[in-house]
PDB file of N, CA and C in Angstrom:
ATOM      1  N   UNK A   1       0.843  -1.173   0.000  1.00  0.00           N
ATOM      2  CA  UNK A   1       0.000   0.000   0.000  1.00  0.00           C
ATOM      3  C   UNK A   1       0.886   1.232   0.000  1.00  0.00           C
ATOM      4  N   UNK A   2       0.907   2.281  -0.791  1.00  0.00           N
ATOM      5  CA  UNK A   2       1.517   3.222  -1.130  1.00  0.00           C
ATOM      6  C   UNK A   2       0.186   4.224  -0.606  1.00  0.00           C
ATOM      7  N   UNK A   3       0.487   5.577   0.321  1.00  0.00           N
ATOM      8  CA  UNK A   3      -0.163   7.103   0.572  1.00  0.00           C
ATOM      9  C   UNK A   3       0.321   7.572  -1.232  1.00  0.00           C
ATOM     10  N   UNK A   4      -0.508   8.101  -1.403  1.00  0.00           N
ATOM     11  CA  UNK A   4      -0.700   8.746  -2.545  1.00  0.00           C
ATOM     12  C   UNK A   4      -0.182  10.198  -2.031  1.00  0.00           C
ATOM     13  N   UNK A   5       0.229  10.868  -0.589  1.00  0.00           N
ATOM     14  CA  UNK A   5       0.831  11.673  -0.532  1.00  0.00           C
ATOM     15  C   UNK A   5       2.260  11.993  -0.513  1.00  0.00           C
ATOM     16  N   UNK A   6       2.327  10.672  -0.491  1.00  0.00           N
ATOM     17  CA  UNK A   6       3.742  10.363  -0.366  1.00  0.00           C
ATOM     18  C   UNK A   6       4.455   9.678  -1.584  1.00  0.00           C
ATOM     19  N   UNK A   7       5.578  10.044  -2.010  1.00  0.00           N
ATOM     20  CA  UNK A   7       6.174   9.891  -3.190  1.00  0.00           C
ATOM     21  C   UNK A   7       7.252   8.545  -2.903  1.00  0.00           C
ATOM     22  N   UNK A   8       6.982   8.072  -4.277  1.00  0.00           N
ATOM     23  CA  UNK A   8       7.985   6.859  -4.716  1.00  0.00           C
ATOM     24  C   UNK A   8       9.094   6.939  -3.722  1.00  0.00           C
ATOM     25  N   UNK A   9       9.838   8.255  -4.022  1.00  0.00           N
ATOM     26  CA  UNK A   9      11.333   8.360  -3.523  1.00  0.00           C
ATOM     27  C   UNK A   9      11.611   9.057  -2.070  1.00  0.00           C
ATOM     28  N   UNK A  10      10.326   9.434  -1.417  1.00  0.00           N
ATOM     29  CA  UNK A  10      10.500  10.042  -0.499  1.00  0.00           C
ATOM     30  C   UNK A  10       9.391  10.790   0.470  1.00  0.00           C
ATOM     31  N   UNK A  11       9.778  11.238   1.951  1.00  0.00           N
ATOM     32  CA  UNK A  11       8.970  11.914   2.037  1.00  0.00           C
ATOM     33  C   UNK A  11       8.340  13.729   1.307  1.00  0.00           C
ATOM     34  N   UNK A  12       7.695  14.159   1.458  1.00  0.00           N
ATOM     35  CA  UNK A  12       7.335  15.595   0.797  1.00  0.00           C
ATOM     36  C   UNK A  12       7.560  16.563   2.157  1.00  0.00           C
ATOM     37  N   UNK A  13       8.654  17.603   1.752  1.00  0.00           N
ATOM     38  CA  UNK A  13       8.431  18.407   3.125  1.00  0.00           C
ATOM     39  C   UNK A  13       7.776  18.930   3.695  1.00  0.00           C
ATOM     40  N   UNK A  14       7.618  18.607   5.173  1.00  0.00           N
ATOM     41  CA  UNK A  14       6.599  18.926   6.083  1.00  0.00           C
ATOM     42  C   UNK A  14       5.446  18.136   6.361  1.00  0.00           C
ATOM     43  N   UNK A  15       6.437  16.586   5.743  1.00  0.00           N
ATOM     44  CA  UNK A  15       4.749  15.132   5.658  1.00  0.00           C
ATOM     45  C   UNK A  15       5.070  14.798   7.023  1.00  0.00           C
ATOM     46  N   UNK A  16       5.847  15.283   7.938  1.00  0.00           N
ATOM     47  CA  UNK A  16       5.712  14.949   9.254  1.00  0.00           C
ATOM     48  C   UNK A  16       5.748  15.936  10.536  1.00  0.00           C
ATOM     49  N   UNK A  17       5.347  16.625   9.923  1.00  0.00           N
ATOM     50  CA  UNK A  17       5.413  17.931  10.916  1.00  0.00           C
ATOM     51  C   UNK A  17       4.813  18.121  12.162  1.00  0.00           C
ATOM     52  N   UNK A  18       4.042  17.270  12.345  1.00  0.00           N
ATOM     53  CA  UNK A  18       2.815  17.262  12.909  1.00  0.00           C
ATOM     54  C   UNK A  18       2.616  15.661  13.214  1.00  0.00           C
ATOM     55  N   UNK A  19       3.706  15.254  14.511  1.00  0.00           N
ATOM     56  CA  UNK A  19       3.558  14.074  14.774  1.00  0.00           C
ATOM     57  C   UNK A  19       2.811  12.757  15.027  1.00  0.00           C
ATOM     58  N   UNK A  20       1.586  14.020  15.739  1.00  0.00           N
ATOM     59  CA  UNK A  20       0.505  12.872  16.294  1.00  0.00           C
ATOM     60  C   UNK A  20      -0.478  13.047  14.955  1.00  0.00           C
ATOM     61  N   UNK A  21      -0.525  13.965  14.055  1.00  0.00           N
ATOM     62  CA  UNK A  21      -1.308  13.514  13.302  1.00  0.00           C
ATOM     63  C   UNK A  21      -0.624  12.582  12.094  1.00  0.00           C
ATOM     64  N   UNK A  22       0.693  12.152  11.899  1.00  0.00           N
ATOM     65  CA  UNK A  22       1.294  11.091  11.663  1.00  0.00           C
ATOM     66  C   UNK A  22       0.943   9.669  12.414  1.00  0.00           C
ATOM     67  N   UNK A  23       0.893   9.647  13.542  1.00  0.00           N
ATOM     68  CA  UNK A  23       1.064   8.823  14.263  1.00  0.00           C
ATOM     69  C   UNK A  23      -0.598   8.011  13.433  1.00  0.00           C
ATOM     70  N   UNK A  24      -1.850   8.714  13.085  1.00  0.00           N
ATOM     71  CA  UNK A  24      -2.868   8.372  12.667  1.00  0.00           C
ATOM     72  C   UNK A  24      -3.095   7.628  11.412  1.00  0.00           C
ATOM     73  N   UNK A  25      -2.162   8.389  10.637  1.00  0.00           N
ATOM     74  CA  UNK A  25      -1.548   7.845   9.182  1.00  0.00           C
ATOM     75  C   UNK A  25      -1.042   6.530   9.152  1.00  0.00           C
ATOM     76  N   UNK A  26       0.397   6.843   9.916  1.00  0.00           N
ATOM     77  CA  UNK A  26       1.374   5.516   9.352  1.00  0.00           C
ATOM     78  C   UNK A  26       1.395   4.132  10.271  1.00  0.00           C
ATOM     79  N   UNK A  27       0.331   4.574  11.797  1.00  0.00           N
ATOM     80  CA  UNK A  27       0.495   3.523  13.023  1.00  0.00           C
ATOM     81  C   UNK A  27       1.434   3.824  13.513  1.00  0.00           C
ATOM     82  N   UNK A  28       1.507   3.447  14.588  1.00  0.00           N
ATOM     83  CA  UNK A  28       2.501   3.701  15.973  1.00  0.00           C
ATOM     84  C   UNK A  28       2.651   2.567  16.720  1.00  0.00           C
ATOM     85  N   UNK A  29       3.631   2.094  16.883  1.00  0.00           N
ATOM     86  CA  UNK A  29       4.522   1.075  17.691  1.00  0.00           C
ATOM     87  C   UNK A  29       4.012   0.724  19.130  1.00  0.00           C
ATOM     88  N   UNK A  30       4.097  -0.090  20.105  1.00  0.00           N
ATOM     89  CA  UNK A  30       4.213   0.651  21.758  1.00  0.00           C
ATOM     90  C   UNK A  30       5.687   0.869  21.695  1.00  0.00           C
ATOM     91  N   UNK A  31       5.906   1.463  22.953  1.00  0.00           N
ATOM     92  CA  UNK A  31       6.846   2.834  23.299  1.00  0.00           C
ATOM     93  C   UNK A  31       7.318   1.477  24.575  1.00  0.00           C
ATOM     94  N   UNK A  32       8.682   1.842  24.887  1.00  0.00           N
ATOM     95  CA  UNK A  32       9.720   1.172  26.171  1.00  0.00           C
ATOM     96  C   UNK A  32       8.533   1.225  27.681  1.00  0.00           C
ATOM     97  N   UNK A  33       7.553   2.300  27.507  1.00  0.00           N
ATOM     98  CA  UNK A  33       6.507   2.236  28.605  1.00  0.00           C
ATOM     99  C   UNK A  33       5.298   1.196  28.143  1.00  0.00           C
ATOM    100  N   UNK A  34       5.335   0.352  26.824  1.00  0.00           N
ATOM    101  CA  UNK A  34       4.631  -0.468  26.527  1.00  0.00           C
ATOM    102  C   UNK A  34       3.081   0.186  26.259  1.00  0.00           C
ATOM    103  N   UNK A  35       3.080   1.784  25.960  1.00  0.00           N
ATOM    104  CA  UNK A  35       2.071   2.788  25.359  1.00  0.00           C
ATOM    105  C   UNK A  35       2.163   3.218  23.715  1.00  0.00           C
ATOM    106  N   UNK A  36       0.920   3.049  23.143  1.00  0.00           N
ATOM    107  CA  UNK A  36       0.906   3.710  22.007  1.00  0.00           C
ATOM    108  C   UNK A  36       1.179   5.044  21.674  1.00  0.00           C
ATOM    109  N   UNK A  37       1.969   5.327  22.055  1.00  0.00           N
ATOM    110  CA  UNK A  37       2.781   6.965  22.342  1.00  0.00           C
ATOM    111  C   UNK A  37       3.963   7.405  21.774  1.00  0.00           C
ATOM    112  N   UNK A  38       4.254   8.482  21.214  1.00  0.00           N
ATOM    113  CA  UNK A  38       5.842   9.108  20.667  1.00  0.00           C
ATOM    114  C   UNK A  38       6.382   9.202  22.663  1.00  0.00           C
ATOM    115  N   UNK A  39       7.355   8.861  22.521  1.00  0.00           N
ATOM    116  CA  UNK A  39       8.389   8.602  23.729  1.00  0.00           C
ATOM    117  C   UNK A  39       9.385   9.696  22.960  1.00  0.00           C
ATOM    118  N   UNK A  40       9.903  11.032  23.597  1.00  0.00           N
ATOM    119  CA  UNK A  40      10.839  11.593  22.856  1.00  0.00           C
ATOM    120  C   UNK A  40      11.780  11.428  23.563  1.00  0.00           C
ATOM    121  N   UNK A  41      12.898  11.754  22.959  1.00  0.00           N
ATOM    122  CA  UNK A  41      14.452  11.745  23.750  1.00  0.00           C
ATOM    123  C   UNK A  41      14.180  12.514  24.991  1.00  0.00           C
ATOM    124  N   UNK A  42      14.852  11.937  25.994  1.00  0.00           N
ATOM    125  CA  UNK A  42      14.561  12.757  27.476  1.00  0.00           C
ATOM    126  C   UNK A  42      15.963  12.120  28.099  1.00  0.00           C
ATOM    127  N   UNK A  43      16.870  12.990  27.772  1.00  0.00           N
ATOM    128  CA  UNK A  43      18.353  12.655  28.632  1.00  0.00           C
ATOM    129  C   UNK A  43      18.255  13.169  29.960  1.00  0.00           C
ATOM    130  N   UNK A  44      19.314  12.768  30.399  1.00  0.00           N
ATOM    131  CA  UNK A  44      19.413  13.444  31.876  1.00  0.00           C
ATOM    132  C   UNK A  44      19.658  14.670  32.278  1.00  0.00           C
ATOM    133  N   UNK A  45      19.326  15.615  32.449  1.00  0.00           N
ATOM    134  CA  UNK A  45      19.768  16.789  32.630  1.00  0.00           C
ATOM    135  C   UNK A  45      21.761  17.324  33.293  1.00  0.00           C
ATOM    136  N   UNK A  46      22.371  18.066  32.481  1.00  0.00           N
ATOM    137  CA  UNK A  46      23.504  18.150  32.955  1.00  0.00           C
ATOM    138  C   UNK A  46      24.392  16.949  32.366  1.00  0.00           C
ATOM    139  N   UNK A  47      23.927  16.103  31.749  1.00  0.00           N
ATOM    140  CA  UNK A  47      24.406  14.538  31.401  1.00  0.00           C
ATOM    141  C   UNK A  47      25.475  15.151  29.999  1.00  0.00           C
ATOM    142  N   UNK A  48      25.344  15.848  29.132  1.00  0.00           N
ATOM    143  CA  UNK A  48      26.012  15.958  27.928  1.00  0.00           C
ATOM    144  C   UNK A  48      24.873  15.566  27.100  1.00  0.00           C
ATOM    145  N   UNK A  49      25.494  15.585  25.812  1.00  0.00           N
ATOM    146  CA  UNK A  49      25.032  15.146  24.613  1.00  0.00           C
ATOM    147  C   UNK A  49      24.231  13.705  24.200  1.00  0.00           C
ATOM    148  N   UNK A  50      23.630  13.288  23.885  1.00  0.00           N
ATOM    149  CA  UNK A  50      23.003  12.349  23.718  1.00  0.00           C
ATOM    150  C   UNK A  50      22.510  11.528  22.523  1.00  0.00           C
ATOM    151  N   UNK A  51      22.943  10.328  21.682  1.00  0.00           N
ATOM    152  CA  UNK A  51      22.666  10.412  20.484  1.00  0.00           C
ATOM    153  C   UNK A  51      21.393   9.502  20.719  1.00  0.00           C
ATOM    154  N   UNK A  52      20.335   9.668  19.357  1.00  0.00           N
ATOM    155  CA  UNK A  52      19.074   9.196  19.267  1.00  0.00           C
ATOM    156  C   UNK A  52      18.758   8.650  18.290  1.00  0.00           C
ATOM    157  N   UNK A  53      18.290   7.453  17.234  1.00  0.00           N
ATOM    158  CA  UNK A  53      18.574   6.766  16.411  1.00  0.00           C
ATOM    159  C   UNK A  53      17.310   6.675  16.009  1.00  0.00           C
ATOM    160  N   UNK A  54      16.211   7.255  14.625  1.00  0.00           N
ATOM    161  CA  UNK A  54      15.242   6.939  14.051  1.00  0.00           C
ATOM    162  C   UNK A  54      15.493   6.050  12.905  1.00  0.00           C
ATOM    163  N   UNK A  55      14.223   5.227  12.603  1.00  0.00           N
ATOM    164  CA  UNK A  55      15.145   4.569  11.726  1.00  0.00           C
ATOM    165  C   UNK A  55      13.082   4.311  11.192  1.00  0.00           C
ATOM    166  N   UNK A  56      12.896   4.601   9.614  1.00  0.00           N
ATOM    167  CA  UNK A  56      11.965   4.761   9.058  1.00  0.00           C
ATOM    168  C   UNK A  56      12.238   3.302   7.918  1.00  0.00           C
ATOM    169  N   UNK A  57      10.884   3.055   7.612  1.00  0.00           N
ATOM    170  CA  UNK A  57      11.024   2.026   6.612  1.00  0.00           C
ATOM    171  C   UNK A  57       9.717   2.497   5.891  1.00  0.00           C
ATOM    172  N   UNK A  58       9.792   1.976   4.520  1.00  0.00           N
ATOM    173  CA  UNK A  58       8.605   2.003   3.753  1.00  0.00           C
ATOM    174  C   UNK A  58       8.702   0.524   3.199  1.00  0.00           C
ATOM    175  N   UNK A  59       7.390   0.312   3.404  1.00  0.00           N
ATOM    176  CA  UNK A  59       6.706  -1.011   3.590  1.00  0.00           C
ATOM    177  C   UNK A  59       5.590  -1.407   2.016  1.00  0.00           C
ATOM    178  N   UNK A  60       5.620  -2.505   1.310  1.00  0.00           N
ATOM    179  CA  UNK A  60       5.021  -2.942   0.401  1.00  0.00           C
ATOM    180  C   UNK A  60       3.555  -2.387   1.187  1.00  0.00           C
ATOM    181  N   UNK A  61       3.032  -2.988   2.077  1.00  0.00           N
ATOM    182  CA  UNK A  61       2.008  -2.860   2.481  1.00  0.00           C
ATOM    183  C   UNK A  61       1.957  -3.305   4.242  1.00  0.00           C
ATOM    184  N   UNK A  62       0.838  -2.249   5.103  1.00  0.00           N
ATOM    185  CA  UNK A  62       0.718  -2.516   6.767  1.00  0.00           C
ATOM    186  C   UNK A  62       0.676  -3.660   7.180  1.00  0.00           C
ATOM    187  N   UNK A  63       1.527  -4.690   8.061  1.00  0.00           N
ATOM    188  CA  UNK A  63       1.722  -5.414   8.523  1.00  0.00           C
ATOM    189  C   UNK A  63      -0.181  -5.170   9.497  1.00  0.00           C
ATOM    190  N   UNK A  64      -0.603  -6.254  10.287  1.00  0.00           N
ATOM    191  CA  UNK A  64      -1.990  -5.942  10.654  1.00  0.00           C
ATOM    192  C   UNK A  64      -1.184  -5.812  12.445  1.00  0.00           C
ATOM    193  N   UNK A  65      -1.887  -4.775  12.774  1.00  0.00           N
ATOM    194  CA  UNK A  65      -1.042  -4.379  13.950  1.00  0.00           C
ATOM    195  C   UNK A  65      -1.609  -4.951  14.962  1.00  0.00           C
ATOM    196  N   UNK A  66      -2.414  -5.978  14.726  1.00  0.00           N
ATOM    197  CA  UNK A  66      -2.986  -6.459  16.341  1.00  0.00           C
ATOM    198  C   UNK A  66      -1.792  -7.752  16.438  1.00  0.00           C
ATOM    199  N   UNK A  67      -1.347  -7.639  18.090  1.00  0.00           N
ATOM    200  CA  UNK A  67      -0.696  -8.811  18.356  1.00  0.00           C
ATOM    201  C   UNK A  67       0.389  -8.673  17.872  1.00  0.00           C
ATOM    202  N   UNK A  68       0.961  -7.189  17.088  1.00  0.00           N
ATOM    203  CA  UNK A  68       2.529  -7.007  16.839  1.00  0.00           C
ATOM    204  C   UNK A  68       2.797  -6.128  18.225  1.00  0.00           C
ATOM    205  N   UNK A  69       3.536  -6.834  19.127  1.00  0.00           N
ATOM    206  CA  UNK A  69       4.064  -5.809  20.206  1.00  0.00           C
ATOM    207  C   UNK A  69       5.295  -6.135  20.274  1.00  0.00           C
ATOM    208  N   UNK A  70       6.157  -4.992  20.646  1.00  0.00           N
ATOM    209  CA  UNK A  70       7.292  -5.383  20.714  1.00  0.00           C
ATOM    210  C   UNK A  70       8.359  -5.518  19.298  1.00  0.00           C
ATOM    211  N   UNK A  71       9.490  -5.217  19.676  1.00  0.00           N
ATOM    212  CA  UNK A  71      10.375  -4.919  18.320  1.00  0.00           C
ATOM    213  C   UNK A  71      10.691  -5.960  17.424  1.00  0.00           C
ATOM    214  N   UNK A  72      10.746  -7.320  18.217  1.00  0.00           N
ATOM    215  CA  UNK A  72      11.017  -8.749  17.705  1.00  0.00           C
ATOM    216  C   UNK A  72       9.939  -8.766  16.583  1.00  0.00           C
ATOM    217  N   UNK A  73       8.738  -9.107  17.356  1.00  0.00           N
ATOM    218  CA  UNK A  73       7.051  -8.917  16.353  1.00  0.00           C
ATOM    219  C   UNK A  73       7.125  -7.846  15.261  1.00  0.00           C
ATOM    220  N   UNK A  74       7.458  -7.097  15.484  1.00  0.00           N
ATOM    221  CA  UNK A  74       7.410  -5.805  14.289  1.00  0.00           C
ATOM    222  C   UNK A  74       8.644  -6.402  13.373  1.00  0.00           C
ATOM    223  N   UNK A  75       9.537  -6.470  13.875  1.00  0.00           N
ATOM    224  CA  UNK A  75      10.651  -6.933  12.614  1.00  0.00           C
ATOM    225  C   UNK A  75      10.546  -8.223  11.888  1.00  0.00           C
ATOM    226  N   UNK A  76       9.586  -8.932  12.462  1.00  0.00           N
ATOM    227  CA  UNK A  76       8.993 -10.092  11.672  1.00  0.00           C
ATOM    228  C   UNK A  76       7.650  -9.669  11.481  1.00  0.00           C
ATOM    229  N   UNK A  77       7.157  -8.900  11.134  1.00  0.00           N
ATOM    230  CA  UNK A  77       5.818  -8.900  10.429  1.00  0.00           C
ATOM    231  C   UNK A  77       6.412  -7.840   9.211  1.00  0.00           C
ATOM    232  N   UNK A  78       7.664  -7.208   9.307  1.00  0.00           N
ATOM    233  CA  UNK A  78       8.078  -6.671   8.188  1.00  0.00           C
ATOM    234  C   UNK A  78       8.594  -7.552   7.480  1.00  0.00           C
ATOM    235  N   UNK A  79       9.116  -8.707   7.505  1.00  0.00           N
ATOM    236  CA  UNK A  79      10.186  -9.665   6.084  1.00  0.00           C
ATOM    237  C   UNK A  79       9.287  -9.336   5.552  1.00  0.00           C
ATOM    238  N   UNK A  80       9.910  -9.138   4.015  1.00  0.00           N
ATOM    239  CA  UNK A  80       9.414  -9.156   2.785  1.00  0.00           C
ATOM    240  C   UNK A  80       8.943  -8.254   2.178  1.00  0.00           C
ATOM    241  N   UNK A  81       8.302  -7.574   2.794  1.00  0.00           N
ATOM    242  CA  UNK A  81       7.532  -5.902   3.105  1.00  0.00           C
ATOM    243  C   UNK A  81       8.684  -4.822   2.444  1.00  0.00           C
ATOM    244  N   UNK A  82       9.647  -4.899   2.862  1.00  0.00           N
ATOM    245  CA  UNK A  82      10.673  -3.429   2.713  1.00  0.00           C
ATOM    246  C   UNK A  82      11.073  -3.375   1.682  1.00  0.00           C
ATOM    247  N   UNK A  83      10.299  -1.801   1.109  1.00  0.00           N
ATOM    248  CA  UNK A  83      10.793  -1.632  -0.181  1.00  0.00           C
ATOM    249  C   UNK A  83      12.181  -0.589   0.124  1.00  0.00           C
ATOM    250  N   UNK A  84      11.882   0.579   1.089  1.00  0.00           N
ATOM    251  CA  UNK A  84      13.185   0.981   1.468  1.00  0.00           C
ATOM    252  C   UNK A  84      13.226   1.500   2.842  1.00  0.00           C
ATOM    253  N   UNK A  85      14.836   1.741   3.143  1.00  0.00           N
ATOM    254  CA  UNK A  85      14.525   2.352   4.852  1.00  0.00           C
ATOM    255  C   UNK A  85      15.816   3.152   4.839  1.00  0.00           C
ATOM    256  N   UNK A  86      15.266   4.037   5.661  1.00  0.00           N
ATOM    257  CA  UNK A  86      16.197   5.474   6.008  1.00  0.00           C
ATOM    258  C   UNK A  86      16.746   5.340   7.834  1.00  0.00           C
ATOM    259  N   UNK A  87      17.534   6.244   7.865  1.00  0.00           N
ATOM    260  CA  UNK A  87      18.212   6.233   9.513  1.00  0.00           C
ATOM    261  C   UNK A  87      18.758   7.669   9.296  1.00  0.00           C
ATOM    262  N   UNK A  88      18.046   8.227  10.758  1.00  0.00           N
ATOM    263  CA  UNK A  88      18.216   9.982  10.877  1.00  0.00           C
ATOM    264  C   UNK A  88      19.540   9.261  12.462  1.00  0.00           C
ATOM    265  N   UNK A  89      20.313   9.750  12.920  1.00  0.00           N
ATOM    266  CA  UNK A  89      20.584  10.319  13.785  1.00  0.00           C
ATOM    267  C   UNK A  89      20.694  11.518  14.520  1.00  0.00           C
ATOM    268  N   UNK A  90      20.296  11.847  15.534  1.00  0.00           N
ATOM    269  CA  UNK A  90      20.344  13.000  16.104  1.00  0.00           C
ATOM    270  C   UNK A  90      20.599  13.452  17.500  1.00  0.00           C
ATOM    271  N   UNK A  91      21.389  14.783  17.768  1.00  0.00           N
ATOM    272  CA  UNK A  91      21.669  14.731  19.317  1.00  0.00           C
ATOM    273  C   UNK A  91      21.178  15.925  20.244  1.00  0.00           C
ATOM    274  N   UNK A  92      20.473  15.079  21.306  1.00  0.00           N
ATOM    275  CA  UNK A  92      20.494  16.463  22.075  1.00  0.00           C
ATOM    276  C   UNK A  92      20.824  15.934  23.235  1.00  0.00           C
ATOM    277  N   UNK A  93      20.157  17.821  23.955  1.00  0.00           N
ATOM    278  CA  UNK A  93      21.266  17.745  25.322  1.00  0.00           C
ATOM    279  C   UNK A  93      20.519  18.089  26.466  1.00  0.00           C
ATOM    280  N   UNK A  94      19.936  18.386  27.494  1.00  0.00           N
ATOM    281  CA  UNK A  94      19.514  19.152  28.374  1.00  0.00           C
ATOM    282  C   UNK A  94      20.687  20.101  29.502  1.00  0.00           C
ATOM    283  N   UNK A  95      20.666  21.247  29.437  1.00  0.00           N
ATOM    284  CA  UNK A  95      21.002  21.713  30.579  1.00  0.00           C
ATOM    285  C   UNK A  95      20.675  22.099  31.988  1.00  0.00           C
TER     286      UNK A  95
END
Protein backbone atom coordinates (compact mmCIF):
# COMPACT_ATOMS: atom_id res chain seq x y z
CA UNK A 1 0.00 0.00 0.00
CA UNK A 2 1.52 3.22 -1.13
CA UNK A 3 -0.16 7.10 0.57
CA UNK A 4 -0.70 8.75 -2.55
CA UNK A 5 0.83 11.67 -0.53
CA UNK A 6 3.74 10.36 -0.37
CA UNK A 7 6.17 9.89 -3.19
CA UNK A 8 7.99 6.86 -4.72
CA UNK A 9 11.33 8.36 -3.52
CA UNK A 10 10.50 10.04 -0.50
CA UNK A 11 8.97 11.91 2.04
CA UNK A 12 7.34 15.60 0.80
CA UNK A 13 8.43 18.41 3.12
CA UNK A 14 6.60 18.93 6.08
CA UNK A 15 4.75 15.13 5.66
CA UNK A 16 5.71 14.95 9.25
CA UNK A 17 5.41 17.93 10.92
CA UNK A 18 2.81 17.26 12.91
CA UNK A 19 3.56 14.07 14.77
CA UNK A 20 0.51 12.87 16.29
CA UNK A 21 -1.31 13.51 13.30
CA UNK A 22 1.29 11.09 11.66
CA UNK A 23 1.06 8.82 14.26
CA UNK A 24 -2.87 8.37 12.67
CA UNK A 25 -1.55 7.85 9.18
CA UNK A 26 1.37 5.52 9.35
CA UNK A 27 0.49 3.52 13.02
CA UNK A 28 2.50 3.70 15.97
CA UNK A 29 4.52 1.08 17.69
CA UNK A 30 4.21 0.65 21.76
CA UNK A 31 6.85 2.83 23.30
CA UNK A 32 9.72 1.17 26.17
CA UNK A 33 6.51 2.24 28.60
CA UNK A 34 4.63 -0.47 26.53
CA UNK A 35 2.07 2.79 25.36
CA UNK A 36 0.91 3.71 22.01
CA UNK A 37 2.78 6.96 22.34
CA UNK A 38 5.84 9.11 20.67
CA UNK A 39 8.39 8.60 23.73
CA UNK A 40 10.84 11.59 22.86
CA UNK A 41 14.45 11.75 23.75
CA UNK A 42 14.56 12.76 27.48
CA UNK A 43 18.35 12.66 28.63
CA UNK A 44 19.41 13.44 31.88
CA UNK A 45 19.77 16.79 32.63
CA UNK A 46 23.50 18.15 32.95
CA UNK A 47 24.41 14.54 31.40
CA UNK A 48 26.01 15.96 27.93
CA UNK A 49 25.03 15.15 24.61
CA UNK A 50 23.00 12.35 23.72
CA UNK A 51 22.67 10.41 20.48
CA UNK A 52 19.07 9.20 19.27
CA UNK A 53 18.57 6.77 16.41
CA UNK A 54 15.24 6.94 14.05
CA UNK A 55 15.14 4.57 11.73
CA UNK A 56 11.97 4.76 9.06
CA UNK A 57 11.02 2.03 6.61
CA UNK A 58 8.61 2.00 3.75
CA UNK A 59 6.71 -1.01 3.59
CA UNK A 60 5.02 -2.94 0.40
CA UNK A 61 2.01 -2.86 2.48
CA UNK A 62 0.72 -2.52 6.77
CA UNK A 63 1.72 -5.41 8.52
CA UNK A 64 -1.99 -5.94 10.65
CA UNK A 65 -1.04 -4.38 13.95
CA UNK A 66 -2.99 -6.46 16.34
CA UNK A 67 -0.70 -8.81 18.36
CA UNK A 68 2.53 -7.01 16.84
CA UNK A 69 4.06 -5.81 20.21
CA UNK A 70 7.29 -5.38 20.71
CA UNK A 71 10.37 -4.92 18.32
CA UNK A 72 11.02 -8.75 17.70
CA UNK A 73 7.05 -8.92 16.35
CA UNK A 74 7.41 -5.80 14.29
CA UNK A 75 10.65 -6.93 12.61
CA UNK A 76 8.99 -10.09 11.67
CA UNK A 77 5.82 -8.90 10.43
CA UNK A 78 8.08 -6.67 8.19
CA UNK A 79 10.19 -9.66 6.08
CA UNK A 80 9.41 -9.16 2.79
CA UNK A 81 7.53 -5.90 3.11
CA UNK A 82 10.67 -3.43 2.71
CA UNK A 83 10.79 -1.63 -0.18
CA UNK A 84 13.19 0.98 1.47
CA UNK A 85 14.52 2.35 4.85
CA UNK A 86 16.20 5.47 6.01
CA UNK A 87 18.21 6.23 9.51
CA UNK A 88 18.22 9.98 10.88
CA UNK A 89 20.58 10.32 13.78
CA UNK A 90 20.34 13.00 16.10
CA UNK A 91 21.67 14.73 19.32
CA UNK A 92 20.49 16.46 22.08
CA UNK A 93 21.27 17.75 25.32
CA UNK A 94 19.51 19.15 28.37
CA UNK A 95 21.00 21.71 30.58
Amino acid sequence: MIDQRVGSTGLAEGEISDPVQMWGRFGLGRNSFFRRAYLPPDPPPGHGPHRSAFLVFALSEPPAPDGIDGRNATLEAMVGRVLAKGRLIGTYERA
